[in-house]
C-alpha atoms as a PDB file:
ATOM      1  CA  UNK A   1     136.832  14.919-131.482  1.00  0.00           C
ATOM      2  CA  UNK A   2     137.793  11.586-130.723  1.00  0.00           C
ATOM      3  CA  UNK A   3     139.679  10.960-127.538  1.00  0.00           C
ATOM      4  CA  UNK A   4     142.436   8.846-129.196  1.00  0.00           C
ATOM      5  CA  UNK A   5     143.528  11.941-131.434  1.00  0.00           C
ATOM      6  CA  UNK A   6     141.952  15.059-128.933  1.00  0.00           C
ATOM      7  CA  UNK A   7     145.482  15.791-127.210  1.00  0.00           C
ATOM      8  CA  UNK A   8     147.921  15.319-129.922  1.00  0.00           C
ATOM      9  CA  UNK A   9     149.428  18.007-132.265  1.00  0.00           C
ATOM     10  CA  UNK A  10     149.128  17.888-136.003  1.00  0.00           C
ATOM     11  CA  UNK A  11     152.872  17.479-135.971  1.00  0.00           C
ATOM     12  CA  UNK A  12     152.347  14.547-133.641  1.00  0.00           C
ATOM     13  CA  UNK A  13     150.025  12.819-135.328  1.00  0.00           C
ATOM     14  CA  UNK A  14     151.837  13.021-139.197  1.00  0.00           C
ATOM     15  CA  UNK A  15     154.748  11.521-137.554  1.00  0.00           C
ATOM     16  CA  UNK A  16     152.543   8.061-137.242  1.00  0.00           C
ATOM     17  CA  UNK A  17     151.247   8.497-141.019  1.00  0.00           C
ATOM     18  CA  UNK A  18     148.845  10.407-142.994  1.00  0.00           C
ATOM     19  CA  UNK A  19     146.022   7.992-142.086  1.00  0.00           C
ATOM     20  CA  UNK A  20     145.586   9.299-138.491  1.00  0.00           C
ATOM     21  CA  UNK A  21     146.144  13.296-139.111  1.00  0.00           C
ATOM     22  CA  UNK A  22     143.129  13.058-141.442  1.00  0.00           C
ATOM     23  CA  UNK A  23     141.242  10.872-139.221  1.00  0.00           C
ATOM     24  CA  UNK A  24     141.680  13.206-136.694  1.00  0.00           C
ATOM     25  CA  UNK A  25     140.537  15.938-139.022  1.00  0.00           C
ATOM     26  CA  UNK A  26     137.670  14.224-140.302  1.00  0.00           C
ATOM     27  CA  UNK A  27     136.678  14.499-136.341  1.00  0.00           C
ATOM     28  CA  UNK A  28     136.741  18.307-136.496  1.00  0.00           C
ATOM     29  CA  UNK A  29     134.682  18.779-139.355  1.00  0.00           C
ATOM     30  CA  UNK A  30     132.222  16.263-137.983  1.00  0.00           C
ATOM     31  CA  UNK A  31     132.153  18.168-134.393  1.00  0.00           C
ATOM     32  CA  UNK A  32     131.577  21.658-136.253  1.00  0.00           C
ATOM     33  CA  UNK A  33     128.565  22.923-137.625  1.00  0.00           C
ATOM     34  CA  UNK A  34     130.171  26.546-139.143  1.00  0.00           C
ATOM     35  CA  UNK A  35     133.311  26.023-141.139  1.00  0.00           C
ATOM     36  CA  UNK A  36     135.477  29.000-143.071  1.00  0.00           C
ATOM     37  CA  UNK A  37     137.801  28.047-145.434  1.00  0.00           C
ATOM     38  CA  UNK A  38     140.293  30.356-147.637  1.00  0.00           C
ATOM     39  CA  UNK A  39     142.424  27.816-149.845  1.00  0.00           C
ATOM     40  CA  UNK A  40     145.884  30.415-151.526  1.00  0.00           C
ATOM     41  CA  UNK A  41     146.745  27.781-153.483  1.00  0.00           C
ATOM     42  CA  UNK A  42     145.347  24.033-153.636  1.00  0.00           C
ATOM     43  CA  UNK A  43     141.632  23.263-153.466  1.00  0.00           C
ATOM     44  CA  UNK A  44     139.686  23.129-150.323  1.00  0.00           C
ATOM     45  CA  UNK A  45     140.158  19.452-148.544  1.00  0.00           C
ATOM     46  CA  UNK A  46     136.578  18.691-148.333  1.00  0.00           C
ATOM     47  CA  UNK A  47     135.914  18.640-152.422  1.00  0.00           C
ATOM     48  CA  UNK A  48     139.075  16.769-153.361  1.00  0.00           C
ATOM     49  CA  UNK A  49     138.051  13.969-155.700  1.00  0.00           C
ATOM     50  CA  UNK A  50     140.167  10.739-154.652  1.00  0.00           C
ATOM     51  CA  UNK A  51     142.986  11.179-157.240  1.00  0.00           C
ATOM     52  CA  UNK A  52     143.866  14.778-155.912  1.00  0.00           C
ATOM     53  CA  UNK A  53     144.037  13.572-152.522  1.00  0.00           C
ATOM     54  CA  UNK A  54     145.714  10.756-153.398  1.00  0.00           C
ATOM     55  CA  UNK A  55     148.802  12.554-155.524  1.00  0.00           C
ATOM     56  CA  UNK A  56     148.618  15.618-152.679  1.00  0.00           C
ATOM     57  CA  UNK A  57     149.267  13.061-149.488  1.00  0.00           C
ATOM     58  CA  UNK A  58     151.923  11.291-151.697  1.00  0.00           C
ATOM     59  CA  UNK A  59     153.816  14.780-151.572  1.00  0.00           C
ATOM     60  CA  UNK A  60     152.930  15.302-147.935  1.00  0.00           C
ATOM     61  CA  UNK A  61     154.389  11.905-146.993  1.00  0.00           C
ATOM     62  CA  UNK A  62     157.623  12.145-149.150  1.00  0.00           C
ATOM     63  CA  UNK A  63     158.418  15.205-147.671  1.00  0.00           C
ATOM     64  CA  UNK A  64     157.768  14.799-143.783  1.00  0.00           C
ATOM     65  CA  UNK A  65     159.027  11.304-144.494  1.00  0.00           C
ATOM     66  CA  UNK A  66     155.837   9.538-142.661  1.00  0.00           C
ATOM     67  CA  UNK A  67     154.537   6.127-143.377  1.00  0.00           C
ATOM     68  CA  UNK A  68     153.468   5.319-146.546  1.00  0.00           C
ATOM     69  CA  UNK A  69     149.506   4.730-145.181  1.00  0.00           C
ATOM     70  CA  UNK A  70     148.180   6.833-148.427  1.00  0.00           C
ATOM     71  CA  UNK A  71     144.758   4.767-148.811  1.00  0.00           C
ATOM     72  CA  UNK A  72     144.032   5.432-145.118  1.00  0.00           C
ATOM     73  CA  UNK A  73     144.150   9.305-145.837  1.00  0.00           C
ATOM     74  CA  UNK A  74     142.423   8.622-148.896  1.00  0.00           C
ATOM     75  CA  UNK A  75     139.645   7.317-146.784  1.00  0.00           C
ATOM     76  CA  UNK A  76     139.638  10.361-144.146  1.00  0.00           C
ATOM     77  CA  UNK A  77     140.079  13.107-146.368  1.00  0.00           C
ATOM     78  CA  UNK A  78     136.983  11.980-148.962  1.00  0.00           C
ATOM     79  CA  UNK A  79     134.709  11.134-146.408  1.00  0.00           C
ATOM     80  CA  UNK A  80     134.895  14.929-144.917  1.00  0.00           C
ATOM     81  CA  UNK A  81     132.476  15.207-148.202  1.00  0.00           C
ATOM     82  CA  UNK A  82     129.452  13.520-147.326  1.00  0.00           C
ATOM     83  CA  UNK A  83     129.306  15.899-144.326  1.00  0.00           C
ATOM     84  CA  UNK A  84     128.686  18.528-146.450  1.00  0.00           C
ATOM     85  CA  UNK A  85     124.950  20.027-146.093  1.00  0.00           C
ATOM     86  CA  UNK A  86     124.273  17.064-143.562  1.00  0.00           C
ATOM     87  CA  UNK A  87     122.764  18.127-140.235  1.00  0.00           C
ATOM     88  CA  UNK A  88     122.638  21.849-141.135  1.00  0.00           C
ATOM     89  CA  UNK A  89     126.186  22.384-141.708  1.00  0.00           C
ATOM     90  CA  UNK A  90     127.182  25.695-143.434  1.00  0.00           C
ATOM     91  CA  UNK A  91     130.694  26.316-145.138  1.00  0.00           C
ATOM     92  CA  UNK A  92     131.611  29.166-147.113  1.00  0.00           C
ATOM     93  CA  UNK A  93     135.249  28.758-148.810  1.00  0.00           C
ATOM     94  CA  UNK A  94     137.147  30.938-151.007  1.00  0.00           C
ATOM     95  CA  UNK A  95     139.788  29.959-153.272  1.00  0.00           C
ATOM     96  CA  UNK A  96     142.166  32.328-154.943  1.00  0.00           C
ATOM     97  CA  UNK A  97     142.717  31.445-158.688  1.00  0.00           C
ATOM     98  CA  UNK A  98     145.908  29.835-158.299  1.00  0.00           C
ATOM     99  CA  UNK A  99     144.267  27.096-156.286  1.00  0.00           C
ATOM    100  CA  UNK A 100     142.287  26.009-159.635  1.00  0.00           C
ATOM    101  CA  UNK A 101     145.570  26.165-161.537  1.00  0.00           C
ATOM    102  CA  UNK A 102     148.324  24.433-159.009  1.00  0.00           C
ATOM    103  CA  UNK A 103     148.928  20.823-160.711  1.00  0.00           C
ATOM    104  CA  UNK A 104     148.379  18.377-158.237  1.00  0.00           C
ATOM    105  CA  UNK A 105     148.561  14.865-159.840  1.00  0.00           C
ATOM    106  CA  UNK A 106     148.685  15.764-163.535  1.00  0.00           C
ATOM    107  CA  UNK A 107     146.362  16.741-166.405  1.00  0.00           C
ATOM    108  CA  UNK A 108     143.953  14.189-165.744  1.00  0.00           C
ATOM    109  CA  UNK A 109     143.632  14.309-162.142  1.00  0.00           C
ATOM    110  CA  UNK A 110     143.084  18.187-162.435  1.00  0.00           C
ATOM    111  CA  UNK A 111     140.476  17.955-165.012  1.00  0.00           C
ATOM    112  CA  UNK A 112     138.760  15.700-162.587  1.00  0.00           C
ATOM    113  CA  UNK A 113     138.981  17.783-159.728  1.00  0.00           C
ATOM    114  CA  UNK A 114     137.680  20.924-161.882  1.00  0.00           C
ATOM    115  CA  UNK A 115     134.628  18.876-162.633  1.00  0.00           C
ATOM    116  CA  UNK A 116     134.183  18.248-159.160  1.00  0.00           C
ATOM    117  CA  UNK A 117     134.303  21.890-158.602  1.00  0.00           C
ATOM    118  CA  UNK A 118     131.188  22.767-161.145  1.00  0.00           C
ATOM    119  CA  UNK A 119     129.367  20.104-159.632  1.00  0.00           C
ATOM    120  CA  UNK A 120     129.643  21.335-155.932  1.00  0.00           C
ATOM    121  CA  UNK A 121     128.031  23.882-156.621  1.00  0.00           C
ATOM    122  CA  UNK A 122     124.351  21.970-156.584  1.00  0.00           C
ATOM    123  CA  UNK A 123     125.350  20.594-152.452  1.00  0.00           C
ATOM    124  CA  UNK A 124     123.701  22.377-150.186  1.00  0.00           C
ATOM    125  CA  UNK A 125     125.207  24.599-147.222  1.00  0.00           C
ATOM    126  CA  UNK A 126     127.917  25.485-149.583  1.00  0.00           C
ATOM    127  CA  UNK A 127     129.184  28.723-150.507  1.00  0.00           C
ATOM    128  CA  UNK A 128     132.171  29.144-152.860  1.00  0.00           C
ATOM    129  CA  UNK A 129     133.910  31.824-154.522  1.00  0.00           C
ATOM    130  CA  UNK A 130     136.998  32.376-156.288  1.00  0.00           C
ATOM    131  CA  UNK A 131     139.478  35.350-156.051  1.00  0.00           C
ATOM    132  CA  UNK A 132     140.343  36.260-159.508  1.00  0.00           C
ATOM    133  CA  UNK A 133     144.232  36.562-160.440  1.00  0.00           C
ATOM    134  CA  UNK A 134     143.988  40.147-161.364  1.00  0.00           C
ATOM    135  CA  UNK A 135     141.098  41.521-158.516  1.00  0.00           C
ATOM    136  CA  UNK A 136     142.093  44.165-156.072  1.00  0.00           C
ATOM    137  CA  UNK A 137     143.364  42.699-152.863  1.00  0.00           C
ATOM    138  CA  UNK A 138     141.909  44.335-149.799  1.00  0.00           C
ATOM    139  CA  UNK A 139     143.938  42.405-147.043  1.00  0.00           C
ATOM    140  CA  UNK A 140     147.627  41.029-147.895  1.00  0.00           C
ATOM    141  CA  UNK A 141     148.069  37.298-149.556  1.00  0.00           C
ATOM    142  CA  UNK A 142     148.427  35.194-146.973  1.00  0.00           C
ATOM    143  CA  UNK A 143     148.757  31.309-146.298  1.00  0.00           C
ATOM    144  CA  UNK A 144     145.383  28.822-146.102  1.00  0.00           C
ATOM    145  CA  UNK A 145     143.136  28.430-142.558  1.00  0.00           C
ATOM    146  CA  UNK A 146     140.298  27.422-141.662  1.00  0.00           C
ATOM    147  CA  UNK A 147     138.026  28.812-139.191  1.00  0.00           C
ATOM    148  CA  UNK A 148     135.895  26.592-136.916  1.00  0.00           C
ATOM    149  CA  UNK A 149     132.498  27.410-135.874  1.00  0.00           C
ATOM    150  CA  UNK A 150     134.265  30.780-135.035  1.00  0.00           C
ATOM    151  CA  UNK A 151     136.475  29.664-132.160  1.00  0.00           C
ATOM    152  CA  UNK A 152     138.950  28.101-133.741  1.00  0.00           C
ATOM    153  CA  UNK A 153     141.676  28.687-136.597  1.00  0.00           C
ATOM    154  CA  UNK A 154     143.457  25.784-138.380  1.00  0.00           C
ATOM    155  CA  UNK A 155     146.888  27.353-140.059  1.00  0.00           C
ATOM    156  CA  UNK A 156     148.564  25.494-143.205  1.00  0.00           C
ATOM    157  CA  UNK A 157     152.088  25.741-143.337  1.00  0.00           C
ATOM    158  CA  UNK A 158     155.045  23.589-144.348  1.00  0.00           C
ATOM    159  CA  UNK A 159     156.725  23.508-140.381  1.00  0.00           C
ATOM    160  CA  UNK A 160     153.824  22.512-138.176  1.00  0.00           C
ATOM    161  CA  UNK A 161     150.378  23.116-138.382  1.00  0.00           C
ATOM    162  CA  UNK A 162     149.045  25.875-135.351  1.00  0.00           C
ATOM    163  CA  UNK A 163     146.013  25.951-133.810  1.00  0.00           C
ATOM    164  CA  UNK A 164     144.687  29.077-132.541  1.00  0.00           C
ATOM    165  CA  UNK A 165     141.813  29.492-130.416  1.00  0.00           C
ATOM    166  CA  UNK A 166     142.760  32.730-128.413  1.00  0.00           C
ATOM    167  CA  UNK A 167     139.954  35.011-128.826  1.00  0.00           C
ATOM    168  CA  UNK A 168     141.965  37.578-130.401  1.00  0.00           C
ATOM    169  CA  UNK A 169     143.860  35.482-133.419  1.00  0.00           C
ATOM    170  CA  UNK A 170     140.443  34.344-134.300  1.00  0.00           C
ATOM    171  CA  UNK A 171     139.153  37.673-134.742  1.00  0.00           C
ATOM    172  CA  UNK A 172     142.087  38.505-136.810  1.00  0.00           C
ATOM    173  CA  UNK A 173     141.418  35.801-139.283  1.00  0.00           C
ATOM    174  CA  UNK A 174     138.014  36.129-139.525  1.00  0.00           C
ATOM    175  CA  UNK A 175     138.436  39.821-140.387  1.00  0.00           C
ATOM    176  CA  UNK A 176     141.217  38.475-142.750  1.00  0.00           C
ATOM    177  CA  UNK A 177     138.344  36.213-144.263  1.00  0.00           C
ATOM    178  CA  UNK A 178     136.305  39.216-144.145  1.00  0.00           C
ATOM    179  CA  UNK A 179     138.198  41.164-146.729  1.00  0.00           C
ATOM    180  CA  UNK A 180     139.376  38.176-148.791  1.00  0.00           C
ATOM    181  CA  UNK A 181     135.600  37.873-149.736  1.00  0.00           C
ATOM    182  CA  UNK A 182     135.489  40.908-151.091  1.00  0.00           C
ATOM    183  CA  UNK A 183     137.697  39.913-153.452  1.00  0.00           C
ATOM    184  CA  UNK A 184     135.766  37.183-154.627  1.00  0.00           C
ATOM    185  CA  UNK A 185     133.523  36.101-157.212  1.00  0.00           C
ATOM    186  CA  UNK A 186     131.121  33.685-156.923  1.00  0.00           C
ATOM    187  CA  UNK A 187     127.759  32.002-158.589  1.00  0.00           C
ATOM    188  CA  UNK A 188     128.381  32.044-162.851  1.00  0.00           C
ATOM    189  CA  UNK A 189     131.124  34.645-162.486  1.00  0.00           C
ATOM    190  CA  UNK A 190     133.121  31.728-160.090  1.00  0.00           C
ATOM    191  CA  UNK A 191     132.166  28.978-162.830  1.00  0.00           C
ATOM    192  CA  UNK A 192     133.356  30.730-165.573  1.00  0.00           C
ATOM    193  CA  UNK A 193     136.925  30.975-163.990  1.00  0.00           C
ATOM    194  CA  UNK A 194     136.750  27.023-163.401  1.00  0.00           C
ATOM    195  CA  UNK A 195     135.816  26.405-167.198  1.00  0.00           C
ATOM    196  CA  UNK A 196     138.670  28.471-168.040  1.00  0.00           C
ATOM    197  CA  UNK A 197     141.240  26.195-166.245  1.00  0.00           C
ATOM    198  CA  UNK A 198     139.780  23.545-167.810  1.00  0.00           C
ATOM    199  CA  UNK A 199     139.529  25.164-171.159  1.00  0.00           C
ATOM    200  CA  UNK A 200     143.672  25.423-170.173  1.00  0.00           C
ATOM    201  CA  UNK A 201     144.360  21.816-169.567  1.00  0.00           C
ATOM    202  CA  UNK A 202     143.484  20.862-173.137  1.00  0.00           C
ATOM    203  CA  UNK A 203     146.198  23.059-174.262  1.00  0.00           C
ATOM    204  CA  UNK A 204     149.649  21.703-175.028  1.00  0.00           C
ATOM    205  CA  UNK A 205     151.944  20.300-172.507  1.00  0.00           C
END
């Protein structure tokens, strides 16, 4: 990562704005080659299509109360994208249903982040599956992380953001991830879950 961001907390860093936390973030996924992703309720950072990330950071900054520096967030979040499949990198993420479903931005913004969905699933070094609303849990529901070429664990919560990388809490959510994939669907099975969100968003209000 980059020295101006290495030593500073997530916390830190959304005090000065959006803009640096995912600039900083950006910096991890560019320094890791082996990312694991389980998304309980909004879809994974790395395929959000401009408009989600743009309505998501608006909430983030209204509630923490940062600076208003939306575009520059915009700008660190999408770019996480084009790192996908570059240089070897391998990510396998699992979203539960509710993820596909959260509204984030309105009808139209979701529509176009369900498209993006479909269409991620041509890039290459991508895995992703989708835990269906009714499967059989095999590990209790628990909040998003990301694991990080295995020796580190990115937490999302609303009061801080921890960072594990004690041998032993990494093991524990990778054994989380573990079970959460069995849980999942993926390939046609996963598609056919996206296509019925969509299906829902033509619905009435």
């Amino acid at each position: 990562m980059s020295t101006e961001y290495e030593f500073r907390g997530w916390d830190d860093l959304l005090r000065h704005g959006v803009g640096p936390t995912q600039q900083a973030f950006l910096d991890l996924v560019r320094s890791t080659k082996d990312t694991k992703n389980y998304c309980a309720n909004v879809i994974w950072g790395n395929l959000q299509t401009p408009d989600y990330v743009r309505a998501m950071l608006r909430l983030v900054a209204d509630f923490h109360g940062t600076p208003g520096d939306i575009e520059a967030g915009v700008q660190g979040r999408t770019a996480r994208a084009e790192l996908i499949g570059a240089e070897g990198r391998t990510y396998h993420v699992i979203l539960a249903q509710a993820a596909l479903r959260t509204n984030i931005g309105g009808r139209e913004v979701m529509r176009g982040q369900l498209v993006r969905l479909l269409e991620s699933y041509e890039l290459p070094g991508l895995k992703l599956g989708v835990i269906p609303d009714r499967a059989e849990q095999h590990v209790y529901p628990g909040h998003s992380f990301g694991i990080f070429d295995g020796k580190r664990v990115e937490i999302e919560l609303y009061g801080g953001a921890p960072t594990h990388t004690e041998p032993d809490q990494v093991r524990v959510y990778e054994e989380a991830f573990r079970r959460l994939e069995r849980s999942a669907v993926y390939g046609d099975a996963a598609k056919a879950l996206i296509r019925r969100e969509m299906a829902a968003l033509e619905g009435p209000e």
